[in-house]
PDB file of N, CA and C in Angstrom:
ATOM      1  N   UNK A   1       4.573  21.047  11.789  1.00  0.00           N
ATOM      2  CA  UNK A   1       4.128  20.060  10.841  1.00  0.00           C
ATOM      3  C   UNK A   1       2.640  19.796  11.063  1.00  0.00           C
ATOM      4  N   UNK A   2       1.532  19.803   9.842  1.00  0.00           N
ATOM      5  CA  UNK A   2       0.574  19.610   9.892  1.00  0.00           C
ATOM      6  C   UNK A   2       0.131  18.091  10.217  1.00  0.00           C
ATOM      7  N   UNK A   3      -1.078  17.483  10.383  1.00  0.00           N
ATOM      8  CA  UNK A   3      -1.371  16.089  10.376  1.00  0.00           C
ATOM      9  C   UNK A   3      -0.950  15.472   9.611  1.00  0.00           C
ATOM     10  N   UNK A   4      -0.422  13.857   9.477  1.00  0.00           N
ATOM     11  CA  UNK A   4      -0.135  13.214   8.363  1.00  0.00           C
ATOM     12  C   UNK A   4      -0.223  11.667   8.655  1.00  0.00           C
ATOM     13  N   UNK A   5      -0.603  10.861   7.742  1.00  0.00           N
ATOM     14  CA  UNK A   5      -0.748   9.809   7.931  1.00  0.00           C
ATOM     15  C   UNK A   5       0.332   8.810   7.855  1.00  0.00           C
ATOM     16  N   UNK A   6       0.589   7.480   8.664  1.00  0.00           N
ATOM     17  CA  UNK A   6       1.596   6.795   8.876  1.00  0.00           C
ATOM     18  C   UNK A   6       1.042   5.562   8.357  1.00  0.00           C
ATOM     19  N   UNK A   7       1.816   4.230   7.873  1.00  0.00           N
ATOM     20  CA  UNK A   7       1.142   2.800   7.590  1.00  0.00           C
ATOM     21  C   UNK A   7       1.646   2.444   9.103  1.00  0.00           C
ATOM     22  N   UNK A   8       0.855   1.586   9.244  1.00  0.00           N
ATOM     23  CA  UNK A   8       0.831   0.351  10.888  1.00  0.00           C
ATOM     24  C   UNK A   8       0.298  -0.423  10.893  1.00  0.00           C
ATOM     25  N   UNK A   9       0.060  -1.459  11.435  1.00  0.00           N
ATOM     26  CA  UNK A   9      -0.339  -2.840  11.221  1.00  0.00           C
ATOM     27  C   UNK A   9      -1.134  -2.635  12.619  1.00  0.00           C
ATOM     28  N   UNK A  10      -2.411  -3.127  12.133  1.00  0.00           N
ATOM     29  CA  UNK A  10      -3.867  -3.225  14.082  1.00  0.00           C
ATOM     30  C   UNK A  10      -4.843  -4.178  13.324  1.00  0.00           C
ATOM     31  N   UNK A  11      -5.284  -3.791  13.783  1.00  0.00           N
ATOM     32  CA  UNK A  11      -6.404  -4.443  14.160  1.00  0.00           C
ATOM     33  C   UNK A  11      -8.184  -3.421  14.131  1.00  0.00           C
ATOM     34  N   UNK A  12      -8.844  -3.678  13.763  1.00  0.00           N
ATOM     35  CA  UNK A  12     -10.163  -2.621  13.836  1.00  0.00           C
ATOM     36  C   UNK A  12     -11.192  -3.499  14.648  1.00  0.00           C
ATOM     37  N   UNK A  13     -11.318  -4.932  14.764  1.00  0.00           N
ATOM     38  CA  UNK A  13     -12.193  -5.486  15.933  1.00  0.00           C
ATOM     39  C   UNK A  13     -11.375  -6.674  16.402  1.00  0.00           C
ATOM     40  N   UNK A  14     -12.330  -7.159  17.300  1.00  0.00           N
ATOM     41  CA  UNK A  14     -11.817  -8.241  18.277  1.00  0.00           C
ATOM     42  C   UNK A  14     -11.599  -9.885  17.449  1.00  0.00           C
ATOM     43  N   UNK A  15     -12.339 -10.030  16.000  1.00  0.00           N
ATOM     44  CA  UNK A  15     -12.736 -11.179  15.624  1.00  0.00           C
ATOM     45  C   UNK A  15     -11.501 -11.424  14.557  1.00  0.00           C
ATOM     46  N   UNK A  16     -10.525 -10.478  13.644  1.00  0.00           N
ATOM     47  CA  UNK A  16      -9.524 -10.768  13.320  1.00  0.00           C
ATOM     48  C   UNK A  16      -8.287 -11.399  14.186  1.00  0.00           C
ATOM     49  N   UNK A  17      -7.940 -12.747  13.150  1.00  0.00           N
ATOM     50  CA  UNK A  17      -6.698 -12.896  14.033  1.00  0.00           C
ATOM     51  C   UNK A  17      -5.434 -13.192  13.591  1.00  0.00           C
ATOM     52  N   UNK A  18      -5.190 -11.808  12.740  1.00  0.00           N
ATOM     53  CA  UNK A  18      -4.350 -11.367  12.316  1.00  0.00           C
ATOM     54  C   UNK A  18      -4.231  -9.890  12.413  1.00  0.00           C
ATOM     55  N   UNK A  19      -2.541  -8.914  12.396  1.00  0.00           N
ATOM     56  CA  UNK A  19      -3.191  -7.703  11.841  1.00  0.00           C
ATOM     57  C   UNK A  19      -2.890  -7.479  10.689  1.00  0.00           C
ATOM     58  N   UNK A  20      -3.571  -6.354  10.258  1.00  0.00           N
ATOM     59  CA  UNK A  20      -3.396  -5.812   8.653  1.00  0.00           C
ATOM     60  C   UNK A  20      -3.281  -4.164   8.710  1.00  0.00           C
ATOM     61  N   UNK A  21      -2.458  -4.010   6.853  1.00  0.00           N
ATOM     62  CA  UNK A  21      -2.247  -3.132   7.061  1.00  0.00           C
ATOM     63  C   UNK A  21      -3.329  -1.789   7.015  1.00  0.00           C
ATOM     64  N   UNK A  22      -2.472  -0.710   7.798  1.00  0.00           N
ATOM     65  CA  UNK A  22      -3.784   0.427   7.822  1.00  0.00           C
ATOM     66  C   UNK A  22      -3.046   1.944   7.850  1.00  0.00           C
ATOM     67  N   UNK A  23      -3.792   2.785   7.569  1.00  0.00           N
ATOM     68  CA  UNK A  23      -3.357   3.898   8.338  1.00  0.00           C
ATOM     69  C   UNK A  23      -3.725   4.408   9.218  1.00  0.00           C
ATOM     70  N   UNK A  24      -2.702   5.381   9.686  1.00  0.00           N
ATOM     71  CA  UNK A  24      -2.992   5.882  11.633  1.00  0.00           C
ATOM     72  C   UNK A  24      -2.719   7.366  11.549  1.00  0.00           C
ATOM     73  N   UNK A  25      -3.413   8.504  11.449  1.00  0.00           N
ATOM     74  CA  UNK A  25      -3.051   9.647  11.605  1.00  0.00           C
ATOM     75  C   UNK A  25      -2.437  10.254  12.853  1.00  0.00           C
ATOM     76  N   UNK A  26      -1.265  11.151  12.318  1.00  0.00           N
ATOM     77  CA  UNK A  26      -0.398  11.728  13.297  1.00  0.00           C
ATOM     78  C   UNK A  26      -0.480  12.896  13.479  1.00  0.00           C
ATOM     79  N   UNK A  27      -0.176  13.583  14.415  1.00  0.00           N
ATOM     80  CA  UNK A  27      -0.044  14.703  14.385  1.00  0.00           C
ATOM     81  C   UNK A  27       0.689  15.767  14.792  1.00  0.00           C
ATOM     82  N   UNK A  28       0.913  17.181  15.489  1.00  0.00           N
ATOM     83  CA  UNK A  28       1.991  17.902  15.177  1.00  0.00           C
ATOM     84  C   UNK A  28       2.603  17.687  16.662  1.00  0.00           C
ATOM     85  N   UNK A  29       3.675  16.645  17.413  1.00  0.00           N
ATOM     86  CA  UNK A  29       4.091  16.838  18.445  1.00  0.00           C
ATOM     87  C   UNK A  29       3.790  17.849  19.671  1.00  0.00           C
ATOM     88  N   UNK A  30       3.148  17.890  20.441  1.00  0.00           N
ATOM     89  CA  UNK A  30       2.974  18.924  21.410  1.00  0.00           C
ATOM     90  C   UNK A  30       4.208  19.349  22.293  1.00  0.00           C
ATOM     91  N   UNK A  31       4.512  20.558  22.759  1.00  0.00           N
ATOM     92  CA  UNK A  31       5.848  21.236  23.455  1.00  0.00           C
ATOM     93  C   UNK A  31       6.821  20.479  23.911  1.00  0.00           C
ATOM     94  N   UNK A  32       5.975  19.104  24.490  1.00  0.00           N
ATOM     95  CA  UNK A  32       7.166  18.286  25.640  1.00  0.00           C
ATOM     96  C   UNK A  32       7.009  16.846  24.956  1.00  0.00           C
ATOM     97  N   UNK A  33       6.805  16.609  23.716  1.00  0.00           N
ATOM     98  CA  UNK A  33       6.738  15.268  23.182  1.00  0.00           C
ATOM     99  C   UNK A  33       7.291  15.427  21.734  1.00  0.00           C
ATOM    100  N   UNK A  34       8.103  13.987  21.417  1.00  0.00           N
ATOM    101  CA  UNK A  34       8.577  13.323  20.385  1.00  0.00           C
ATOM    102  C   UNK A  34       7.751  12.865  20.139  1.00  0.00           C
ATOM    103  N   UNK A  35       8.384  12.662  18.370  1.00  0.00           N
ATOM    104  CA  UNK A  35       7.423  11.466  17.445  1.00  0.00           C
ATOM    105  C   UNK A  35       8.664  10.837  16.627  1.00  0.00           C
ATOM    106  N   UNK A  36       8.525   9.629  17.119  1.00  0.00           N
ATOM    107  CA  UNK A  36       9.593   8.335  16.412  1.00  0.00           C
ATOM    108  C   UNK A  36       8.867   7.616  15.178  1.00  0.00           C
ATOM    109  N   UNK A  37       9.963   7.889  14.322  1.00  0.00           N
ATOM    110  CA  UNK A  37       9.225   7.027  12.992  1.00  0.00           C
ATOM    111  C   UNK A  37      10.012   5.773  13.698  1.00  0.00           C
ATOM    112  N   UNK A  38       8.888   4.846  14.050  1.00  0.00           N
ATOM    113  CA  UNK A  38       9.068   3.149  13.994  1.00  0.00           C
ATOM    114  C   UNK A  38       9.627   2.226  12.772  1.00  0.00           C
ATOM    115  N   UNK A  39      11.193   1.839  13.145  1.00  0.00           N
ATOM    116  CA  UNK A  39      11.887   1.281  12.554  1.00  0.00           C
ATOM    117  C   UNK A  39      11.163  -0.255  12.311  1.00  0.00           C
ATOM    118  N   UNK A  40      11.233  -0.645  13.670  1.00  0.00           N
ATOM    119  CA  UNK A  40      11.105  -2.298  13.670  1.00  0.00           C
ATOM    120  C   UNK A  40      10.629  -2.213  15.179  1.00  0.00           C
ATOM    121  N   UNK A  41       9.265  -2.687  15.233  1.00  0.00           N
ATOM    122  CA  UNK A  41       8.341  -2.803  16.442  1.00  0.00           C
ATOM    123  C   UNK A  41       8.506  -4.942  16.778  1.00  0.00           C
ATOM    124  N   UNK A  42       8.467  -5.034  17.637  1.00  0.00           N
ATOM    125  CA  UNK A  42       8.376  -6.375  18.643  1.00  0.00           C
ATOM    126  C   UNK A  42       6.636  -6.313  19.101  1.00  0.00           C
ATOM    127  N   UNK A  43       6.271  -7.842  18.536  1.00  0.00           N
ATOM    128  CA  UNK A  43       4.923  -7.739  19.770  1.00  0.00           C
ATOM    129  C   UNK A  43       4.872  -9.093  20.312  1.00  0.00           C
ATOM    130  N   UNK A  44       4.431  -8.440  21.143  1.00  0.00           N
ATOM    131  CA  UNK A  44       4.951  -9.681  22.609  1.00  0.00           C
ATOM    132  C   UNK A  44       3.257 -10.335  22.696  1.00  0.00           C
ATOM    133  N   UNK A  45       3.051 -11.018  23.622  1.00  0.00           N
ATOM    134  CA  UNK A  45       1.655 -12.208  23.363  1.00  0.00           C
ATOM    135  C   UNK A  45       0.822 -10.849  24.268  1.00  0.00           C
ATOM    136  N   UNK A  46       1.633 -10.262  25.337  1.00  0.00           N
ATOM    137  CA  UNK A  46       0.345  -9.154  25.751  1.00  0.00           C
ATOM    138  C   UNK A  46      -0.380  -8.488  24.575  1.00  0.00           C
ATOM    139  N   UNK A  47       0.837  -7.889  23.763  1.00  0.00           N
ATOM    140  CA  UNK A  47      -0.341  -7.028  22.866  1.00  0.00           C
ATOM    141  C   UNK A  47      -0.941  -7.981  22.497  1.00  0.00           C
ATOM    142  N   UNK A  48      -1.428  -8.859  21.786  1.00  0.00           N
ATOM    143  CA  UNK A  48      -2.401  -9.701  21.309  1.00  0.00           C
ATOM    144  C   UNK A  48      -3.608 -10.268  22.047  1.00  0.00           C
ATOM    145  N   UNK A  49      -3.128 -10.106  23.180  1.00  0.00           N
ATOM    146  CA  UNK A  49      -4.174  -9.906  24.206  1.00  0.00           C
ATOM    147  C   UNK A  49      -4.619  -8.950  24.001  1.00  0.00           C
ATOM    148  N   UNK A  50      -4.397  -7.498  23.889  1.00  0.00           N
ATOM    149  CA  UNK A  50      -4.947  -6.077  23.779  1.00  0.00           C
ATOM    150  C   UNK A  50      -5.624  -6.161  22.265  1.00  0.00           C
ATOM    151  N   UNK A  51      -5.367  -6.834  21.133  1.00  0.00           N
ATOM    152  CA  UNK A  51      -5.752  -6.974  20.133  1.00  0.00           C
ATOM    153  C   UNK A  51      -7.390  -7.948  20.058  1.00  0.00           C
ATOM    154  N   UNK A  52      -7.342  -8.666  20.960  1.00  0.00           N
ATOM    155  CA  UNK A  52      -8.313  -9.766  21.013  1.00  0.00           C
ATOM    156  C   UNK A  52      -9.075  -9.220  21.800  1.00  0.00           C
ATOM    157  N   UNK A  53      -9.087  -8.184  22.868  1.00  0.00           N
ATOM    158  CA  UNK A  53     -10.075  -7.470  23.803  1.00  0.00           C
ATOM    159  C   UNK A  53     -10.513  -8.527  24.870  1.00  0.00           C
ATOM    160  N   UNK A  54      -8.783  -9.355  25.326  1.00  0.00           N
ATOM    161  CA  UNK A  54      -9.407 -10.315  26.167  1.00  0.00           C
ATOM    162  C   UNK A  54      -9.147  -9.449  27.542  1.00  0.00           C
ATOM    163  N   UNK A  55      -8.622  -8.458  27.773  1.00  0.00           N
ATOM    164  CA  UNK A  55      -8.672  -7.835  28.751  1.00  0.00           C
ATOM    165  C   UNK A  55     -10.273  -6.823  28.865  1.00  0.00           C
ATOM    166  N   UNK A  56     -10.351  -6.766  28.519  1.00  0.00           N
ATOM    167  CA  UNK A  56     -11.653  -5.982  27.970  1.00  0.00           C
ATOM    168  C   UNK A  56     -11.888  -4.149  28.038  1.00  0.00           C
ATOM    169  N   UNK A  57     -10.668  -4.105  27.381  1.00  0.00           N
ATOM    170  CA  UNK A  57     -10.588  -2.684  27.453  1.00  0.00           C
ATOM    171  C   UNK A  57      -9.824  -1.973  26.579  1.00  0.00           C
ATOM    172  N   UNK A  58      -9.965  -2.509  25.368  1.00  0.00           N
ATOM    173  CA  UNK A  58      -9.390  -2.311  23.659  1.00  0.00           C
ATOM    174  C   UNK A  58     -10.178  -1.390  23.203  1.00  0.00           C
ATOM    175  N   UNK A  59      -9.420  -0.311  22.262  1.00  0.00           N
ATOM    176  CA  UNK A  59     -10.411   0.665  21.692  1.00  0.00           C
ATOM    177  C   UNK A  59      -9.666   0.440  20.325  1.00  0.00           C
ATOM    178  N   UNK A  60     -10.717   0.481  19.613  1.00  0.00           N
ATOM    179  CA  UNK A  60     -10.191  -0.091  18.483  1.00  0.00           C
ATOM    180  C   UNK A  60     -10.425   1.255  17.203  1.00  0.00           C
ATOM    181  N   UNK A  61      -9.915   1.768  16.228  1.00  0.00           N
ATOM    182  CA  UNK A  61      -8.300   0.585  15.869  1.00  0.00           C
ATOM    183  C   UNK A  61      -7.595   0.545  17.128  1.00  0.00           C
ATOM    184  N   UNK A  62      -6.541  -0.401  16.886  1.00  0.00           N
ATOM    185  CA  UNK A  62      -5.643  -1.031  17.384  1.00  0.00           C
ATOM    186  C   UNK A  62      -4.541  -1.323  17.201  1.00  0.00           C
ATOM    187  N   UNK A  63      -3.184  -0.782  16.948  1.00  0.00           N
ATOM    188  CA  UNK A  63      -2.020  -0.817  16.694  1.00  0.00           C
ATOM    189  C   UNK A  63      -1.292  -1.240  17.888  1.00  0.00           C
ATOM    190  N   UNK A  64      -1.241  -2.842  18.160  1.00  0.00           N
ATOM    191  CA  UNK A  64      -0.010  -2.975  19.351  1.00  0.00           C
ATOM    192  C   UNK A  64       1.615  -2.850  18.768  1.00  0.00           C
ATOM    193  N   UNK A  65       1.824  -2.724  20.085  1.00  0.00           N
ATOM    194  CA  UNK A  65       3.558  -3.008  20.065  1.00  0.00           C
ATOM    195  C   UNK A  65       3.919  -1.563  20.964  1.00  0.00           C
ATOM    196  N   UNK A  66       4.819  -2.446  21.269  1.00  0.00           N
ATOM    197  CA  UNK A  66       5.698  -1.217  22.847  1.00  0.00           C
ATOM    198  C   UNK A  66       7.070  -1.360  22.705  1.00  0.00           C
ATOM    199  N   UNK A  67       7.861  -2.597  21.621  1.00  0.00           N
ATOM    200  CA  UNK A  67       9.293  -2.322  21.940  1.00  0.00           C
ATOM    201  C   UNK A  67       9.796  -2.157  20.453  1.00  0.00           C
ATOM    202  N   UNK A  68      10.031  -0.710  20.374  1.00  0.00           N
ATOM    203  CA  UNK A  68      10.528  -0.539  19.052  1.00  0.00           C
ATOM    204  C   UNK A  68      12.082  -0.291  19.094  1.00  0.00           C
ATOM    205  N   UNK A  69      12.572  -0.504  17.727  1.00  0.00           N
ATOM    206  CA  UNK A  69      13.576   0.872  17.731  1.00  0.00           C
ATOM    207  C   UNK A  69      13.390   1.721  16.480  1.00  0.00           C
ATOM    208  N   UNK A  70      13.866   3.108  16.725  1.00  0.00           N
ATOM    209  CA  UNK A  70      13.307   4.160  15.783  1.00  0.00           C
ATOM    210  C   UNK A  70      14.016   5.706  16.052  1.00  0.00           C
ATOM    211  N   UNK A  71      13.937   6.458  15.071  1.00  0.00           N
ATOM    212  CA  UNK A  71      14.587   7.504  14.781  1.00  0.00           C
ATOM    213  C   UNK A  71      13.434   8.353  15.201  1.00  0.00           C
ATOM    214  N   UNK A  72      14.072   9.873  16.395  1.00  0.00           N
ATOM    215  CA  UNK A  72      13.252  11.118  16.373  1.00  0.00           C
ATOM    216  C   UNK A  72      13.019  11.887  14.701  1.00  0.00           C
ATOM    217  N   UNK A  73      11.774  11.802  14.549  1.00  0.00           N
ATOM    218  CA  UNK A  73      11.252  12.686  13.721  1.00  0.00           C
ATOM    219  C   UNK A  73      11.063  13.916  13.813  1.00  0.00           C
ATOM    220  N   UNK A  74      10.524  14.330  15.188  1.00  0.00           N
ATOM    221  CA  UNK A  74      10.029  15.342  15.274  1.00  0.00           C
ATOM    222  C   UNK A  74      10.049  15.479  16.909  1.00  0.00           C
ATOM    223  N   UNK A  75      10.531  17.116  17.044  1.00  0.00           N
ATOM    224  CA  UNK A  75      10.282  17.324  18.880  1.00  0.00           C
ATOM    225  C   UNK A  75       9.443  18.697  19.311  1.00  0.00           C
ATOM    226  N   UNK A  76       8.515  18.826  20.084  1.00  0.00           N
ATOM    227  CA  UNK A  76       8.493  19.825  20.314  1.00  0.00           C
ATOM    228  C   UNK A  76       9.043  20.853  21.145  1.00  0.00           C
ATOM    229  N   UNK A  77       8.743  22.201  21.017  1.00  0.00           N
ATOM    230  CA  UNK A  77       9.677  22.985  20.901  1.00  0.00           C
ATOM    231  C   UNK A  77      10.233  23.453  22.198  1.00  0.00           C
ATOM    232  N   UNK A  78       9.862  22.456  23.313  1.00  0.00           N
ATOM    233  CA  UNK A  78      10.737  22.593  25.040  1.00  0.00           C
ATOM    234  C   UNK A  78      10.964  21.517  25.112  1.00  0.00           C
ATOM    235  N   UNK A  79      11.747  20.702  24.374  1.00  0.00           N
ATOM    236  CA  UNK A  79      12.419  19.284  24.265  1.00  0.00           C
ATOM    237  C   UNK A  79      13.799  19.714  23.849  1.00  0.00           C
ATOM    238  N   UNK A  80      14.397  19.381  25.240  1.00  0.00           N
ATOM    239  CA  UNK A  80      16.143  19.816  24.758  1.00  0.00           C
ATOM    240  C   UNK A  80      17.071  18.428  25.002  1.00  0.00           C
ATOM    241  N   UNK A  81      16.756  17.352  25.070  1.00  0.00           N
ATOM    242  CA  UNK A  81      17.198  15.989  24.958  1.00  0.00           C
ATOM    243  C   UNK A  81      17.191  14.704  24.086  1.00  0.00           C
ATOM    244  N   UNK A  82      16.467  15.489  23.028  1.00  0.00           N
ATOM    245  CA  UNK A  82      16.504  14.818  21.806  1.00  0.00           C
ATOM    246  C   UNK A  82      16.186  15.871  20.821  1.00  0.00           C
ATOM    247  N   UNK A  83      17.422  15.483  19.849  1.00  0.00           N
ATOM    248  CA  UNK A  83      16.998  16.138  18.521  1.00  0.00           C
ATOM    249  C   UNK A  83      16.358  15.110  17.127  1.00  0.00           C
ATOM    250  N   UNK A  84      16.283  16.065  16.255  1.00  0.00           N
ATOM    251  CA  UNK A  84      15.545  15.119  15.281  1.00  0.00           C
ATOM    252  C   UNK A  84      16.799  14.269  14.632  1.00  0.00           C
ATOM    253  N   UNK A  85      16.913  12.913  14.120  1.00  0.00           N
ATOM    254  CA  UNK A  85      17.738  11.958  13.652  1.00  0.00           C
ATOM    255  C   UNK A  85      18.452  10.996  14.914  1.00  0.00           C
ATOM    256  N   UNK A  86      17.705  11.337  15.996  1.00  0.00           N
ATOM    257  CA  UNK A  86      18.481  10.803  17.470  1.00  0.00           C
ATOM    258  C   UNK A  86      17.859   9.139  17.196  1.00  0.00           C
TER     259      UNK A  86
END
């Protein structure tokens, strides 16, 4: 699969304080990695910390969130523990 773009909700600097929506380009899984289309992401007050660059080490854009749940899209091709629809 070639590159393709996904919608996600970040952030592009430190002075919004909200996020909005954006796109995030993806791309073709490498040998030993999945790509989960994100069902329903959780963000906890850390990411918003990572959003605000109060840690000081945000690269922005910025798409937080770490607890999703979500369906394999895509695996590459020495991934034998998940298939795609897992």
């Amino acid at each position: 699969m070639e590159a393709y773009k996904v919608k996600a909700y970040g952030a592009t600097n430190s002075i919004l304080n909200s996020l909005k929506e954006m796109e995030v380009e993806r791309y073709a899984p490498k040998p030993d990695e999945v790509h989960i289309e994100v069902l329903y992401c959780g963000v906890c007050h850390s990411d918003l910390h990572q959003v605000k660059n109060d840690w000081m080490n945000t690269i922005y854009p910025c798409v937080p969130g770490h607890e999703i749940v979500g369906r394999v899209k895509e695996t590459g091709s020495t991934v034998t523990k998940f298939s795609v629809g897992d």
